[in-house]
N, C-alpha and C. Protein backbone atom coordinates (compact mmCIF):
# COMPACT_ATOMS: atom_id res chain seq x y z
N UNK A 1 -19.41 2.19 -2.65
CA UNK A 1 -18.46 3.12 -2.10
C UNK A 1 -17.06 2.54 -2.26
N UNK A 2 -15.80 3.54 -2.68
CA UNK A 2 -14.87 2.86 -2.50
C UNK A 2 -13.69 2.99 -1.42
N UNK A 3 -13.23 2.43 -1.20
CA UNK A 3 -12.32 2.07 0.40
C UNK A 3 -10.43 2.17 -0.13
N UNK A 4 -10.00 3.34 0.43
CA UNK A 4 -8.84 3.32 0.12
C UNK A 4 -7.99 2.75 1.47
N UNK A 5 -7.33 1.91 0.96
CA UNK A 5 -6.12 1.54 1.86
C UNK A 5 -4.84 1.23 1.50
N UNK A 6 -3.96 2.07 2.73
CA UNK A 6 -3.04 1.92 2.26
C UNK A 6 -1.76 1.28 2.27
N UNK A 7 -0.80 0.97 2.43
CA UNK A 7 0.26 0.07 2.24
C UNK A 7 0.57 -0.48 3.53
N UNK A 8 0.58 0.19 4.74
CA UNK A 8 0.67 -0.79 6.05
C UNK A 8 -0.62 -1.41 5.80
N UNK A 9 -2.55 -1.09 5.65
CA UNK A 9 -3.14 -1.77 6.00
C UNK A 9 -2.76 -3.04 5.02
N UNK A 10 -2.75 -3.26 3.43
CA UNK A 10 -2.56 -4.54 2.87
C UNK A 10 -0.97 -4.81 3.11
N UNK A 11 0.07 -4.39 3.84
CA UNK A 11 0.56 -5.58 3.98
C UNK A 11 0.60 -6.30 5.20
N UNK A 12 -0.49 -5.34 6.10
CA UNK A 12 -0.87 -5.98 7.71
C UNK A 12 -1.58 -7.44 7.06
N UNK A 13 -2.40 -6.91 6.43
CA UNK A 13 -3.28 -8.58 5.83
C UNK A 13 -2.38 -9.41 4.92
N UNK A 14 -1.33 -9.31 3.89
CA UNK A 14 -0.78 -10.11 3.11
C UNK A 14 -0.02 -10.94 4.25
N UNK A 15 0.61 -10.47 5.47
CA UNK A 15 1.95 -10.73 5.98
C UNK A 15 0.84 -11.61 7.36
N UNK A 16 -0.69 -11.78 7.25
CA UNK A 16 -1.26 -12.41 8.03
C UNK A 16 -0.89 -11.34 10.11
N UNK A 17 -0.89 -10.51 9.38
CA UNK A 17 -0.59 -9.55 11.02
C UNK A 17 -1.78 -9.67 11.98
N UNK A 18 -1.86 -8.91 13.26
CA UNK A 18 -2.65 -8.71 14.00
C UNK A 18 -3.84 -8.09 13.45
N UNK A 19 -4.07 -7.30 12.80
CA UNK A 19 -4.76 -6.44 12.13
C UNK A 19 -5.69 -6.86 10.89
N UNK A 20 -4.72 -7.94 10.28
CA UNK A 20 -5.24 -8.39 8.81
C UNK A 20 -6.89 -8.47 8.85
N UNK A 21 -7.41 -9.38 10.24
CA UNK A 21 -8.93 -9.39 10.10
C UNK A 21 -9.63 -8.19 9.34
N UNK A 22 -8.97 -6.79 10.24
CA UNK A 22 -9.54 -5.54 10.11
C UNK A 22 -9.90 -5.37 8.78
N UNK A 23 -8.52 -5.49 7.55
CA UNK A 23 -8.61 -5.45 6.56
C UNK A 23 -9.44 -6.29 5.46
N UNK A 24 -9.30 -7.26 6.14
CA UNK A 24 -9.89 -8.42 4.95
C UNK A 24 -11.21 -7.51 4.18
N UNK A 25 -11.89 -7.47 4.67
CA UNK A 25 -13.35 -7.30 3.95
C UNK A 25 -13.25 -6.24 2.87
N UNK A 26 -12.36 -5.35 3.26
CA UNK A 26 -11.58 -4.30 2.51
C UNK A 26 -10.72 -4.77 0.87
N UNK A 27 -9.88 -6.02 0.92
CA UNK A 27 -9.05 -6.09 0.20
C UNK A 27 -9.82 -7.57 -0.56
N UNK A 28 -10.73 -8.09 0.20
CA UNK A 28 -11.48 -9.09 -0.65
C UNK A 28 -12.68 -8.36 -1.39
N UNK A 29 -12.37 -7.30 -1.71
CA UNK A 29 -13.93 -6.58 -2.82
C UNK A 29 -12.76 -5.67 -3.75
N UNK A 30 -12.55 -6.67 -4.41
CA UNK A 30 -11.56 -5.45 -5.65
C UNK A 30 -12.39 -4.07 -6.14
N UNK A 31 -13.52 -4.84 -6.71
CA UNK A 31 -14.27 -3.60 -7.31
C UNK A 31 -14.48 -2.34 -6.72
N UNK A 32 -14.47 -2.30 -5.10
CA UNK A 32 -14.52 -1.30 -4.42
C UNK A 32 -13.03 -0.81 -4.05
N UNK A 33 -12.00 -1.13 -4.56
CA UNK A 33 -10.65 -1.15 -3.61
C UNK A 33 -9.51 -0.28 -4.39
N UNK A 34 -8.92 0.77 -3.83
CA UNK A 34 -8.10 1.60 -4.19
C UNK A 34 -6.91 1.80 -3.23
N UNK A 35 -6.11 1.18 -3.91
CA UNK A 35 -4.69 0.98 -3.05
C UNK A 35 -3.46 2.02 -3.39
N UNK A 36 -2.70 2.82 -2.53
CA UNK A 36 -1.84 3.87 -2.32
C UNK A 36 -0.60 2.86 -3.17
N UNK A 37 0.17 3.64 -3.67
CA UNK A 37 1.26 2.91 -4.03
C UNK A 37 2.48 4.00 -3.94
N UNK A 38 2.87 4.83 -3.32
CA UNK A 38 3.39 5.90 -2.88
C UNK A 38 4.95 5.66 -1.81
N UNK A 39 4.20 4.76 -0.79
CA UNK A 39 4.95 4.53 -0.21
C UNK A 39 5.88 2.57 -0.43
N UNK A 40 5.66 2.73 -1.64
CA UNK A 40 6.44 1.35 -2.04
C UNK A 40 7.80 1.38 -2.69
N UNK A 41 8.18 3.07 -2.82
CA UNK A 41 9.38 3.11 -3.29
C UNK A 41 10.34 3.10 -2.37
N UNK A 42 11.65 2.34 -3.20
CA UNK A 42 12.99 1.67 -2.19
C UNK A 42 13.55 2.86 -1.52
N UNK A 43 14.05 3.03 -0.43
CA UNK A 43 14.05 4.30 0.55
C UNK A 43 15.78 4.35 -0.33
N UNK A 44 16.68 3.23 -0.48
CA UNK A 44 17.68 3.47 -0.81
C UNK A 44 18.05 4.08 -2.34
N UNK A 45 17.01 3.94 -2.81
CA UNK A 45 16.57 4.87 -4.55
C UNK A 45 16.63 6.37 -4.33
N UNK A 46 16.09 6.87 -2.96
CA UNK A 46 15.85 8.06 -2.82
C UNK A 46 17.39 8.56 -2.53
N UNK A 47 17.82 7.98 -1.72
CA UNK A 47 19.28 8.41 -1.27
C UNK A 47 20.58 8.80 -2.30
N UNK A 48 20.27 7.59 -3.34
CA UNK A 48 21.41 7.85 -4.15
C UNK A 48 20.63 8.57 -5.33
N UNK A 49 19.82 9.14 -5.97
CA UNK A 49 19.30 10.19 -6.51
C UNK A 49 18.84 11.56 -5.90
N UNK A 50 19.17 11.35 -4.53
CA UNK A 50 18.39 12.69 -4.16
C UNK A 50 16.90 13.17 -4.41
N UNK A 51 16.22 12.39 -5.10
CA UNK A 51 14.98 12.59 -5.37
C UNK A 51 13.85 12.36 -4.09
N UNK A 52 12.86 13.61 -4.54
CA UNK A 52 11.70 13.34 -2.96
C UNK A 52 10.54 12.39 -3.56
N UNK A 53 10.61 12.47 -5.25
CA UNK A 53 9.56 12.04 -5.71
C UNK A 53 9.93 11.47 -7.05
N UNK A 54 9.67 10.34 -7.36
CA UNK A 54 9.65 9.80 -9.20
C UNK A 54 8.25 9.67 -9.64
N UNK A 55 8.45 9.70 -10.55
CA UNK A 55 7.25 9.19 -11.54
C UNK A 55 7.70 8.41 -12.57
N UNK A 56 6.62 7.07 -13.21
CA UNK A 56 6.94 6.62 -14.19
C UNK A 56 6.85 4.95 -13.98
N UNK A 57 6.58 4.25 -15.22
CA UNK A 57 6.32 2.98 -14.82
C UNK A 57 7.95 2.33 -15.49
């Protein structure tokens, strides 16, 4: 099965938070692991483009 989580739960565990336990078992099984990347864009990118949404690597 695979386990999506998303950007508060891995950086509750990268940043060693209260929570991280929760996550671990989650973010130590890559093969099962599907991570959001949505909310990683710079809030100040949005402001000076006006944009709600980008795409693109």
């Amino acid at each position: 099965m695979k386990f999506l989580v998303d950007t508060c739960g891995w950086l509750e565990w990268l940043t060693d938070g209260v929570l991280a336990d929760e996550f671990a078992p989650y973010l130590n099984d890559p093969d099962n692991l599907i991570i959001e990347n949505l909310g990683l864009k710079p809030r100040p990118f949005d402001r000076l483009t006006g944009s709600r949404l980008r795409t693109g690597f």
